[in-house]
Protein backbone atom coordinates (compact mmCIF):
# COMPACT_ATOMS: atom_id res chain seq x y z
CA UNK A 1 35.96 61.42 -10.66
CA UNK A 2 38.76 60.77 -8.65
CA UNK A 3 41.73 58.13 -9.97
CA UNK A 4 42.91 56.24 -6.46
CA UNK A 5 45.20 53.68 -8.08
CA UNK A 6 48.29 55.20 -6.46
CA UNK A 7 46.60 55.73 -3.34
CA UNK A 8 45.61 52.13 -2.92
CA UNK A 9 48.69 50.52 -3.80
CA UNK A 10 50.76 52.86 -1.55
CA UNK A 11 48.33 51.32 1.21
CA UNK A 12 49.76 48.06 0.66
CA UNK A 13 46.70 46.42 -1.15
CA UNK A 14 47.88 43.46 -3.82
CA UNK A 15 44.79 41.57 -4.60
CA UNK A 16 40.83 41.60 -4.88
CA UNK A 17 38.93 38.61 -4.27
CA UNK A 18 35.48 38.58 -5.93
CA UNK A 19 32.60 36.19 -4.28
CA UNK A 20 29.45 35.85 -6.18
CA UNK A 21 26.35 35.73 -3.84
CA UNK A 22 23.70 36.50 -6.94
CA UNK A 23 20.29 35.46 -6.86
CA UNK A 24 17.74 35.41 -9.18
CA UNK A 25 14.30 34.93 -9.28
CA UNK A 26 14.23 32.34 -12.45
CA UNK A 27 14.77 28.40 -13.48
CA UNK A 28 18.22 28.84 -14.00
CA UNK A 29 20.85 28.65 -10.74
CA UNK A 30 22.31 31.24 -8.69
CA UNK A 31 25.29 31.23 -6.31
CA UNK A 32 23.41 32.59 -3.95
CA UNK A 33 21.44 29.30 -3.33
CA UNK A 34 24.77 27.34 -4.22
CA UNK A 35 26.41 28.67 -0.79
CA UNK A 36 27.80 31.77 -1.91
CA UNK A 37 27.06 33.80 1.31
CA UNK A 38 29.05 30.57 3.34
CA UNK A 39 31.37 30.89 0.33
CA UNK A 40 32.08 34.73 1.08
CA UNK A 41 32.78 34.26 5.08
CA UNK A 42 34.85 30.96 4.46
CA UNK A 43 37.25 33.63 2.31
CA UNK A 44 37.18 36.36 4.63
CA UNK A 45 37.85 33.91 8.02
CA UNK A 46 41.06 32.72 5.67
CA UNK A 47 42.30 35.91 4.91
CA UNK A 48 41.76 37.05 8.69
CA UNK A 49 43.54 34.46 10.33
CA UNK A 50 46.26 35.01 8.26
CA UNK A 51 46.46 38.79 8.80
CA UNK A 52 45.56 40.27 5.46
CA UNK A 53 42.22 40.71 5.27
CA UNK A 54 41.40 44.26 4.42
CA UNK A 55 44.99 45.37 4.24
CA UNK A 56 46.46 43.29 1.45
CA UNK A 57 43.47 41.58 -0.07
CA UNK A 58 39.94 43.31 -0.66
CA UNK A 59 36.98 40.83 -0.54
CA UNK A 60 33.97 42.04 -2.65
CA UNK A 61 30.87 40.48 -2.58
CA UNK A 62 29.34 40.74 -6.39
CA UNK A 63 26.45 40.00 -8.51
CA UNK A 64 26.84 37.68 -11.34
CA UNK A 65 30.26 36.59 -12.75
CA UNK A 66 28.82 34.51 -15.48
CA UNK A 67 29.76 31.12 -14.16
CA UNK A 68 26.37 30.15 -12.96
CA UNK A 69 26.13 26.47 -10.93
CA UNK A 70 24.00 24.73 -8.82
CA UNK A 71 26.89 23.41 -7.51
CA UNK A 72 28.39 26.09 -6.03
CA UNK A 73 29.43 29.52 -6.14
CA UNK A 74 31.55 31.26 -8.48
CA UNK A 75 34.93 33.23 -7.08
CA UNK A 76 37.74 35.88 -9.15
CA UNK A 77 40.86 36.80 -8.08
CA UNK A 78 42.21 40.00 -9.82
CA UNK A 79 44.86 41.00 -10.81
CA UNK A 80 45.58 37.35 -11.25
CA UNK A 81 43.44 36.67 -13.80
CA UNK A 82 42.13 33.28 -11.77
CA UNK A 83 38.07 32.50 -12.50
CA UNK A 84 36.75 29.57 -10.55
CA UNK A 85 33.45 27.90 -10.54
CA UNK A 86 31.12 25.23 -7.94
CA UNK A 87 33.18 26.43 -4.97
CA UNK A 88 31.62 25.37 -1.65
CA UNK A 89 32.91 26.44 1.39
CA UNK A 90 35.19 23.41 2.12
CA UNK A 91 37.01 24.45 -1.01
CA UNK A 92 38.00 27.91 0.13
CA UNK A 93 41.17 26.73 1.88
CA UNK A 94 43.03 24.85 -0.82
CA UNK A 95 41.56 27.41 -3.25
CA UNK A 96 43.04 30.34 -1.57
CA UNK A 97 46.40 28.09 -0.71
CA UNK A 98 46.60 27.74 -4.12
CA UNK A 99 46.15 31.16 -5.50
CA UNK A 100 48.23 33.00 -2.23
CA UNK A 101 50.11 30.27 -0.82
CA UNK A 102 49.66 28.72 2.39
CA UNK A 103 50.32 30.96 4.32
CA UNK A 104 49.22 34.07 2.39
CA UNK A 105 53.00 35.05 1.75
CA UNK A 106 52.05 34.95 -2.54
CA UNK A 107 50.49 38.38 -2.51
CA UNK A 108 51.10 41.36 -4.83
CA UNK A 109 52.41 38.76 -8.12
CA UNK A 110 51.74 39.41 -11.71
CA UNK A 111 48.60 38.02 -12.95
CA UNK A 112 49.33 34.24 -13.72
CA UNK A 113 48.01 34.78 -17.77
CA UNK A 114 50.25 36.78 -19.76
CA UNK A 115 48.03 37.05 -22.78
CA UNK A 116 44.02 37.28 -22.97
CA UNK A 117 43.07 35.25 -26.11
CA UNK A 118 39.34 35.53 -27.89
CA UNK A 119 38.06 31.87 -28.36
């Protein structure tokens, strides 16, 4: 085993953005029939076009995050701490405004919860 933390944040990376494209052979919903695939390219084409795909922000493309809809897809953005649910593509861009600013110019902050609660 090989620790690359150093390694990765000396190559400039901030942020990881996690897109759930699931599915699931049962009754119960999936994000990958809730547009999680259209999900997972609306994030990447934001980050590209504004220059920090893949050098700042990582996309992964995951199995389940526990936030199952039919309504859409469910999308994480660590180190943040951010968990969001039923996002369809048209959401991406005020989602990702949101969570990096406008512009993408809100990379590399603390995550936005300072203390993790049980419930």
């Amino acid at each position: 085993m090989r620790d690359r933390t150093d390694d990765v944040y000396e190559n400039g990376f901030t942020d990881h953005v996690l897109v759930c494209t699931n599915a699931r052979d049962s009754e119960y919903a999936a994000c990958a029939e809730a547009h999680g695939d259209a999900v997972l390219e609306a994030v990447k084409g934001w980050l590209r076009d504004r220059g920090v795909f893949w050098s700042r922000v990582h996309v992964a493309e995951t199995s389940c995050l526990g936030l199952c809809s039919a309504d859409g897809t469910a999308v994480a953005v660590h180190p943040r701490g951010r968990w969001f649910s039923d996002v369809v593509p048209a959401d991406v861009p005020d989602l990702l405004a949101t969570v990096f600013g406008p512009d993408a110019s809100d990379l590399g902050r603390s995550p936005d919860i300072t203390e993790v609660t049980p419930r």
